[in-house]
N, C-alpha and C. Protein backbone atom coordinates (compact mmCIF):
# COMPACT_ATOMS: atom_id res chain seq x y z
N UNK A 1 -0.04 -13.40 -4.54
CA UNK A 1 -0.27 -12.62 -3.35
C UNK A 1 -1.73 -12.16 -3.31
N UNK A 2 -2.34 -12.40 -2.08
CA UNK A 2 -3.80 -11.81 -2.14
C UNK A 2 -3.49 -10.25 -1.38
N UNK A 3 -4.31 -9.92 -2.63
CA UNK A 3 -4.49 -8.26 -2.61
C UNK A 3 -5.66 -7.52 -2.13
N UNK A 4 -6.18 -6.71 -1.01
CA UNK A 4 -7.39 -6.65 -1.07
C UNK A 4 -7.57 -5.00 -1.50
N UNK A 5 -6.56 -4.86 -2.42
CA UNK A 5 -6.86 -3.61 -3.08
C UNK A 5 -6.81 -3.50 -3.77
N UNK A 6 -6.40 -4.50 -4.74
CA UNK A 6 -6.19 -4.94 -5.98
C UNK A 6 -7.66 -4.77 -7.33
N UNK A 7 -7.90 -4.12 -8.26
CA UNK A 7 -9.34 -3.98 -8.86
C UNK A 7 -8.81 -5.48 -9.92
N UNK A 8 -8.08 -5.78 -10.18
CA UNK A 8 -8.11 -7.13 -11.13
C UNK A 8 -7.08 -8.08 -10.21
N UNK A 9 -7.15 -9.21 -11.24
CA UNK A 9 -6.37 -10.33 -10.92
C UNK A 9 -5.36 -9.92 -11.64
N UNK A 10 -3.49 -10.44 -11.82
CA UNK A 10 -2.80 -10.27 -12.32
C UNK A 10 -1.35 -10.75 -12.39
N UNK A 11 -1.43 -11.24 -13.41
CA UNK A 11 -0.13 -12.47 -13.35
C UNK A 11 0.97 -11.90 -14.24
N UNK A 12 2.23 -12.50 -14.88
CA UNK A 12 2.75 -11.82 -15.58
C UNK A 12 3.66 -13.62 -16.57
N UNK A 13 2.29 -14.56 -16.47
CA UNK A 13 2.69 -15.87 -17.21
C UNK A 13 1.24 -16.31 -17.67
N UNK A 14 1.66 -15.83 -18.91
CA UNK A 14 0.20 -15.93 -19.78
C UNK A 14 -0.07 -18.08 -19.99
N UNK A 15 0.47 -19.13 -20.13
CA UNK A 15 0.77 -20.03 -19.87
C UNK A 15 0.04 -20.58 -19.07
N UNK A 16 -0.45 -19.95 -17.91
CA UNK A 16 -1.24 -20.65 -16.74
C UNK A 16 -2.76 -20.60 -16.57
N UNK A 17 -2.66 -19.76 -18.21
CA UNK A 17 -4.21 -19.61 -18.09
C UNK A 17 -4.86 -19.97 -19.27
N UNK A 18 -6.47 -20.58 -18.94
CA UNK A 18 -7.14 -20.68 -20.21
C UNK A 18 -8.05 -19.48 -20.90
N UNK A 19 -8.79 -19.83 -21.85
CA UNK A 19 -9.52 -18.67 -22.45
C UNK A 19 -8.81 -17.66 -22.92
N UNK A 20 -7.74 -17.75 -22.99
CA UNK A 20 -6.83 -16.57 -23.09
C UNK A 20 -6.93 -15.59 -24.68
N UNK A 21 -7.36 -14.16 -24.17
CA UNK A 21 -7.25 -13.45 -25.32
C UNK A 21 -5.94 -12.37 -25.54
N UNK A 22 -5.64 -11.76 -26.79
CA UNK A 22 -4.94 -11.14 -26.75
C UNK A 22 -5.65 -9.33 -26.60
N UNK A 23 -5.05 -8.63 -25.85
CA UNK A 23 -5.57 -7.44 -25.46
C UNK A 23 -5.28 -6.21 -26.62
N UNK A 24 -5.71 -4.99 -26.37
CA UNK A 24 -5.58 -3.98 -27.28
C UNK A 24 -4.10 -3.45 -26.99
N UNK A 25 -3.24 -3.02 -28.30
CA UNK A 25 -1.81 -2.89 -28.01
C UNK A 25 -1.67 -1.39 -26.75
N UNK A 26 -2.87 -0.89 -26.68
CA UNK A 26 -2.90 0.73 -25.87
C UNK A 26 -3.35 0.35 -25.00
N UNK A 27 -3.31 -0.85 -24.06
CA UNK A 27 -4.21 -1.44 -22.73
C UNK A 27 -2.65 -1.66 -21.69
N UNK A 28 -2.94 -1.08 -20.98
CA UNK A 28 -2.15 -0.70 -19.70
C UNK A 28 -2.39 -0.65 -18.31
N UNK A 29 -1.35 -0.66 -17.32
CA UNK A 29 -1.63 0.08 -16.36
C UNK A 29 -0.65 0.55 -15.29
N UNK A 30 -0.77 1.45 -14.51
CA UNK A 30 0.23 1.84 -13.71
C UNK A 30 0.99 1.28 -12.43
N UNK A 31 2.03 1.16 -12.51
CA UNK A 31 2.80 0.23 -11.58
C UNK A 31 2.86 0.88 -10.13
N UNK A 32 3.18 0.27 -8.95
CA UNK A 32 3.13 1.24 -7.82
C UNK A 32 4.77 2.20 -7.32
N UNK A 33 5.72 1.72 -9.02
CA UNK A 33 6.64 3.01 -8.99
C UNK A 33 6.47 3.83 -9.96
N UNK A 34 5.15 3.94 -10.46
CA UNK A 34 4.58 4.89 -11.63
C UNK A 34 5.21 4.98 -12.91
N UNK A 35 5.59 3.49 -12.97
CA UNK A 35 5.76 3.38 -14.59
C UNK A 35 4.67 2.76 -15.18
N UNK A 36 3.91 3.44 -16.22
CA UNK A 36 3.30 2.60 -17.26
C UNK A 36 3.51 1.37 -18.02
N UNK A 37 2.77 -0.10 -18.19
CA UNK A 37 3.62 -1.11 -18.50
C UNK A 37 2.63 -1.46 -19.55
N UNK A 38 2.27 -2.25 -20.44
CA UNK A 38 1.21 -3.38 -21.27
C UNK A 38 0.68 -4.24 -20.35
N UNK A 39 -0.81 -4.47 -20.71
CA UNK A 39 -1.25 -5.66 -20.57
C UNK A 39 -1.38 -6.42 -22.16
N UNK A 40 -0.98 -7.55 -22.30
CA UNK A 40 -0.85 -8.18 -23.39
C UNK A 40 -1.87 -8.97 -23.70
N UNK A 41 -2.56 -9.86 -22.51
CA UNK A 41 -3.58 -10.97 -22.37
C UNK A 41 -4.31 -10.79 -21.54
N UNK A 42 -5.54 -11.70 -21.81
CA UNK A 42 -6.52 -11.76 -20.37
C UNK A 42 -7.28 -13.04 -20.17
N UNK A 43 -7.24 -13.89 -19.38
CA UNK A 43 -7.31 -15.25 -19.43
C UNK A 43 -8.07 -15.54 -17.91
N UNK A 44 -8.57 -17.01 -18.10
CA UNK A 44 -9.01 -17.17 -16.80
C UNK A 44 -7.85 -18.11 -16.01
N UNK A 45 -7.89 -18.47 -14.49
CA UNK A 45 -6.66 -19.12 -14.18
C UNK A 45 -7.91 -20.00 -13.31
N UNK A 46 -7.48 -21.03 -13.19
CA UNK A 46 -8.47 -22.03 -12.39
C UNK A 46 -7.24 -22.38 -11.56
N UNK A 47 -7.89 -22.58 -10.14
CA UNK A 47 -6.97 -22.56 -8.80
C UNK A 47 -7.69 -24.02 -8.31
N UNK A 48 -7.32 -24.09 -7.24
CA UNK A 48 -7.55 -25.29 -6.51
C UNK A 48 -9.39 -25.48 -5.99
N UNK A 49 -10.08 -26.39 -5.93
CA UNK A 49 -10.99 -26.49 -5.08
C UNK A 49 -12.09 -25.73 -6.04
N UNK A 50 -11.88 -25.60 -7.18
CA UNK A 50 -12.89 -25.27 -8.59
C UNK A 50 -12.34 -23.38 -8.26
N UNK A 51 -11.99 -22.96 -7.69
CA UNK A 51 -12.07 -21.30 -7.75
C UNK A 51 -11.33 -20.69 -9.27
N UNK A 52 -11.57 -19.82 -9.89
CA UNK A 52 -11.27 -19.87 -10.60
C UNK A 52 -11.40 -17.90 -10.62
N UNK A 53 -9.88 -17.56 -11.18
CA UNK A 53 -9.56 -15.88 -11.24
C UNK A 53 -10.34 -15.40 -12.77
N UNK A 54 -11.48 -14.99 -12.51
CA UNK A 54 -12.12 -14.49 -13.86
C UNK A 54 -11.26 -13.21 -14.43
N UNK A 55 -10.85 -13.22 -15.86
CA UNK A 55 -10.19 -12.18 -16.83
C UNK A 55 -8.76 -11.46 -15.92
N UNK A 56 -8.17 -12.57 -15.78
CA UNK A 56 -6.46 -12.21 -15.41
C UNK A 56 -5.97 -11.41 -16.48
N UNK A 57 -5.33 -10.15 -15.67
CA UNK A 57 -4.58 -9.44 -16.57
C UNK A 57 -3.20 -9.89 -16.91
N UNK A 58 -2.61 -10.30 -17.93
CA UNK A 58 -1.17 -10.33 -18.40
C UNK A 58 -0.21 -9.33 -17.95
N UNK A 59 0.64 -8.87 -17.39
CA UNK A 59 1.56 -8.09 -17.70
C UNK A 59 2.75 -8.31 -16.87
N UNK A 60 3.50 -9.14 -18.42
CA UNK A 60 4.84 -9.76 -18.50
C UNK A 60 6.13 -8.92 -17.67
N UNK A 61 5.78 -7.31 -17.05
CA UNK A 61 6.79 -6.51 -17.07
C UNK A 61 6.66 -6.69 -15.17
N UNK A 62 5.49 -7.29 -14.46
CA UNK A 62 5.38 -7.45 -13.23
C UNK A 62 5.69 -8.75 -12.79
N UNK A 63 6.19 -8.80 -11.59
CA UNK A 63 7.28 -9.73 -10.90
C UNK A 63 6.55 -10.30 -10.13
N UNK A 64 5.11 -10.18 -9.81
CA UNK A 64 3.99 -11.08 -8.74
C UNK A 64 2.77 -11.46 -9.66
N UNK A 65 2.49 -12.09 -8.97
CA UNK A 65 0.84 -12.94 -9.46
C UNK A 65 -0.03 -12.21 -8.32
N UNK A 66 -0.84 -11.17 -8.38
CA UNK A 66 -1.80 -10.75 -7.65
C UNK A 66 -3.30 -11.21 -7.86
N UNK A 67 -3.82 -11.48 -6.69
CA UNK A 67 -5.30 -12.03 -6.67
C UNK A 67 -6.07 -10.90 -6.02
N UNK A 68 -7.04 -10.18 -6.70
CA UNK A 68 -8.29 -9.58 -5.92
C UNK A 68 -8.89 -9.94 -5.59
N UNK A 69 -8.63 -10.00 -3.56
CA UNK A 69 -9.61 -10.69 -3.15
C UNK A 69 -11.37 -10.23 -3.23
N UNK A 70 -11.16 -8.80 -3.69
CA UNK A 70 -12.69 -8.46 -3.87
C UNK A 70 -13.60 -9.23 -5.05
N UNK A 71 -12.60 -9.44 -6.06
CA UNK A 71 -13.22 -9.65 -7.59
C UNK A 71 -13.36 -11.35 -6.92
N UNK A 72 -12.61 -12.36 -6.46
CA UNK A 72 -12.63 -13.58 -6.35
C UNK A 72 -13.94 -13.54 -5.14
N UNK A 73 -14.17 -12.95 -4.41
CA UNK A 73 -15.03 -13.27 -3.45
C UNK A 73 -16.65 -12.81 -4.19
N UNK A 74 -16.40 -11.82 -5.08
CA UNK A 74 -18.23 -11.41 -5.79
C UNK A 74 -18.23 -12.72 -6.99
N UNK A 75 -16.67 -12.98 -7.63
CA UNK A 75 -17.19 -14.39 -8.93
C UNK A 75 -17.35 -15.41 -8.40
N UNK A 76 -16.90 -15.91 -6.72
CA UNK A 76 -17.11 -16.97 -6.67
C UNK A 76 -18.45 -17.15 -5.68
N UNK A 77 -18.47 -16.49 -5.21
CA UNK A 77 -19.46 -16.26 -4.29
C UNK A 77 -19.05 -16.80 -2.48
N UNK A 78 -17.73 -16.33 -2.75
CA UNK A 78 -16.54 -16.85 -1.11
C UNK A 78 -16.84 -15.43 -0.46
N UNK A 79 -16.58 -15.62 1.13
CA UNK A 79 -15.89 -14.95 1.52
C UNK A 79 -14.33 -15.28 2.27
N UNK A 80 -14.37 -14.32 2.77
CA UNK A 80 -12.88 -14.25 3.48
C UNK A 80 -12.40 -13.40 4.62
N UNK A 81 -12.29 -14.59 5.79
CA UNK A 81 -11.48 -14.36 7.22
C UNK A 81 -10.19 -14.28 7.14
N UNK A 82 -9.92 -13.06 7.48
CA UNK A 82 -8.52 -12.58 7.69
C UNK A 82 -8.08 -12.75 9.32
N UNK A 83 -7.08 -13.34 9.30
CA UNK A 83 -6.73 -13.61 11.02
C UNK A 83 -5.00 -12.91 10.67
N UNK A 84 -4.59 -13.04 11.84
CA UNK A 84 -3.17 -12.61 12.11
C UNK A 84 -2.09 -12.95 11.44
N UNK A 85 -2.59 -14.77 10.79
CA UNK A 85 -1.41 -15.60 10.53
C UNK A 85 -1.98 -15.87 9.22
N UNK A 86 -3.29 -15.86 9.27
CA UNK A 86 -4.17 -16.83 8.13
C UNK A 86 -4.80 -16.11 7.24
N UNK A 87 -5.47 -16.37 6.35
CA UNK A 87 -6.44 -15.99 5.52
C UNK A 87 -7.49 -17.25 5.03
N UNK A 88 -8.49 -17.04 5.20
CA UNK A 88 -9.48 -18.27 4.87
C UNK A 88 -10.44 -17.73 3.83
N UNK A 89 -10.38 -18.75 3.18
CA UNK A 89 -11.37 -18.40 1.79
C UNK A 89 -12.82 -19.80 1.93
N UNK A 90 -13.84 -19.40 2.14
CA UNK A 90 -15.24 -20.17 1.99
C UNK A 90 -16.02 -19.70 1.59
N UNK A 91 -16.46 -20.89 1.01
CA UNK A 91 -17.78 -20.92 -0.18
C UNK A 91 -18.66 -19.96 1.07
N UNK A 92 -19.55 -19.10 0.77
CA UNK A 92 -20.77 -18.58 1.05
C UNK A 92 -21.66 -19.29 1.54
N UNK A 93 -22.62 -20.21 0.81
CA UNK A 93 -23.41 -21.00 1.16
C UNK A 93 -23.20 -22.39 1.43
N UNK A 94 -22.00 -22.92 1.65
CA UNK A 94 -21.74 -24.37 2.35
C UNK A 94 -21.11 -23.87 3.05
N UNK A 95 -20.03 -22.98 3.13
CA UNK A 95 -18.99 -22.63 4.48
C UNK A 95 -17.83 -23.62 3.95
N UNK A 96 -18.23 -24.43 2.97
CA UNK A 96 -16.44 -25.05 2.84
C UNK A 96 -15.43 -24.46 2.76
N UNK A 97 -14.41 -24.77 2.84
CA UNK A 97 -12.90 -24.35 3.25
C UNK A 97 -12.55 -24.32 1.14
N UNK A 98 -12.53 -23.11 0.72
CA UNK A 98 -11.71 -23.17 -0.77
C UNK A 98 -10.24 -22.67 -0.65
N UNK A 99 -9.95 -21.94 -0.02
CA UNK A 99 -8.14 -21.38 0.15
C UNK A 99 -7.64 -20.95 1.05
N UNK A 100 -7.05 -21.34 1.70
CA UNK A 100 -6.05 -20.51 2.60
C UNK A 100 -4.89 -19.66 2.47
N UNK A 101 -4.84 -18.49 2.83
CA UNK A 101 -3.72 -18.19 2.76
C UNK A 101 -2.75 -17.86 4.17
N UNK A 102 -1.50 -17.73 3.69
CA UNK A 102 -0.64 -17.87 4.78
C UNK A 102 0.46 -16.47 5.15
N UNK A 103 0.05 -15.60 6.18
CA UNK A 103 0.84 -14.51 6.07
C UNK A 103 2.17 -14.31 5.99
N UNK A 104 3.30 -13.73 4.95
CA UNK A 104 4.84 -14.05 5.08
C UNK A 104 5.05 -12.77 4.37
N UNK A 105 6.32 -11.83 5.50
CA UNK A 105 6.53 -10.72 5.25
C UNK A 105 5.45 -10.02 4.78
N UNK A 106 4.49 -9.22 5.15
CA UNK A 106 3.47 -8.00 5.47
C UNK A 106 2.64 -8.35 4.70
N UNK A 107 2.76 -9.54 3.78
CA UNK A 107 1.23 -10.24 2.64
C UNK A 107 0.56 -11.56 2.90
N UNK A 108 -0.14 -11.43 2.45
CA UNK A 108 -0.66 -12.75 2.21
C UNK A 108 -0.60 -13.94 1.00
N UNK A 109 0.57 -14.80 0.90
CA UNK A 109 0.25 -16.07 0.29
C UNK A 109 -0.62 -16.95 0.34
N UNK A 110 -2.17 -16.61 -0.91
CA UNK A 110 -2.46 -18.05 -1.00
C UNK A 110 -1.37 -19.38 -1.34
N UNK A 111 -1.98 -20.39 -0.50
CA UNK A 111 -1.05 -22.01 -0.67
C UNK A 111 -1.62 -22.84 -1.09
N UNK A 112 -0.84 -23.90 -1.68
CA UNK A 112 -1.25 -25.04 -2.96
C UNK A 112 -2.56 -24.34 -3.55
N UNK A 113 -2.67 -23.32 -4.10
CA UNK A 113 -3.82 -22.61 -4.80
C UNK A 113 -3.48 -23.13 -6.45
N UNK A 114 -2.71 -22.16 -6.88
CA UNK A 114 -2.99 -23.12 -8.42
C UNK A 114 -2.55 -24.39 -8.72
N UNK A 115 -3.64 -25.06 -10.14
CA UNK A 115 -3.08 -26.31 -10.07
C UNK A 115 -2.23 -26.25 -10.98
N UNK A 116 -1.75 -26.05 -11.63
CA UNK A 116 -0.37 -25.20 -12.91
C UNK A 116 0.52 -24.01 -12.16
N UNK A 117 1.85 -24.76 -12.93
CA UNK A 117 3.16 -24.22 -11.87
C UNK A 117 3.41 -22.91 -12.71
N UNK A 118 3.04 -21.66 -11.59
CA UNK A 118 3.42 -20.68 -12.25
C UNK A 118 4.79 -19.64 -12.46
């Protein structure tokens, strides 16, 4: 789900990512029903079209894969048009097309984004 409030990236399938380290056992963070959970790992996830989620947080205890669209648009150097239905992700300086996403129930799904089934 692209998040644009999101301060990290965050998956909860350590598996889909490379570089992967293991985190400090006291590294956490707060859920949006205010339970405290672990982050376990932190890895990079390479998506479609070279984009790639710099230092994904692990935490096995959350039920979505969240993308910050702030953090993906300053590492990759994209921005991003938000329309009604759509979400468009382009390179900065070519304007190519890197992701779309697709609005369903009040979020946004990026589509065919990663290349590993998460």
């Amino acid at each position: 789900m692209i998040d644009t409030g999101a301060t990290d990236h965050m998956t909860f399938v350590s598996s889909c990512l490379s570089n992967v380290k293991k985190t400090n056992p006291n590294c956490g963070i707060k859920l949006p029903n205010g339970s405290q959970v672990p982050i376990t790992h932190v890895g990079d996830m390479l998506l479609c079209n070279n984009l790639v989620l710099k230092d994904t947080l692990v935490v096995p205890e959350f039920r979505y894969n969240l993308l910050s669209m702030r953090k993906l648009c300053k590492d990759s150097n994209c921005i991003a048009i938000f329309h009604d239905e759509v979400c468009l992700l382009q390179d900065y300086a070519t304007r190519q097309l890197k992701g779309l996403g697709e609005h369903r129930d009040g979020l946004y799904d990026l589509v065919n984004a990663p290349r590993e089934q998460m």
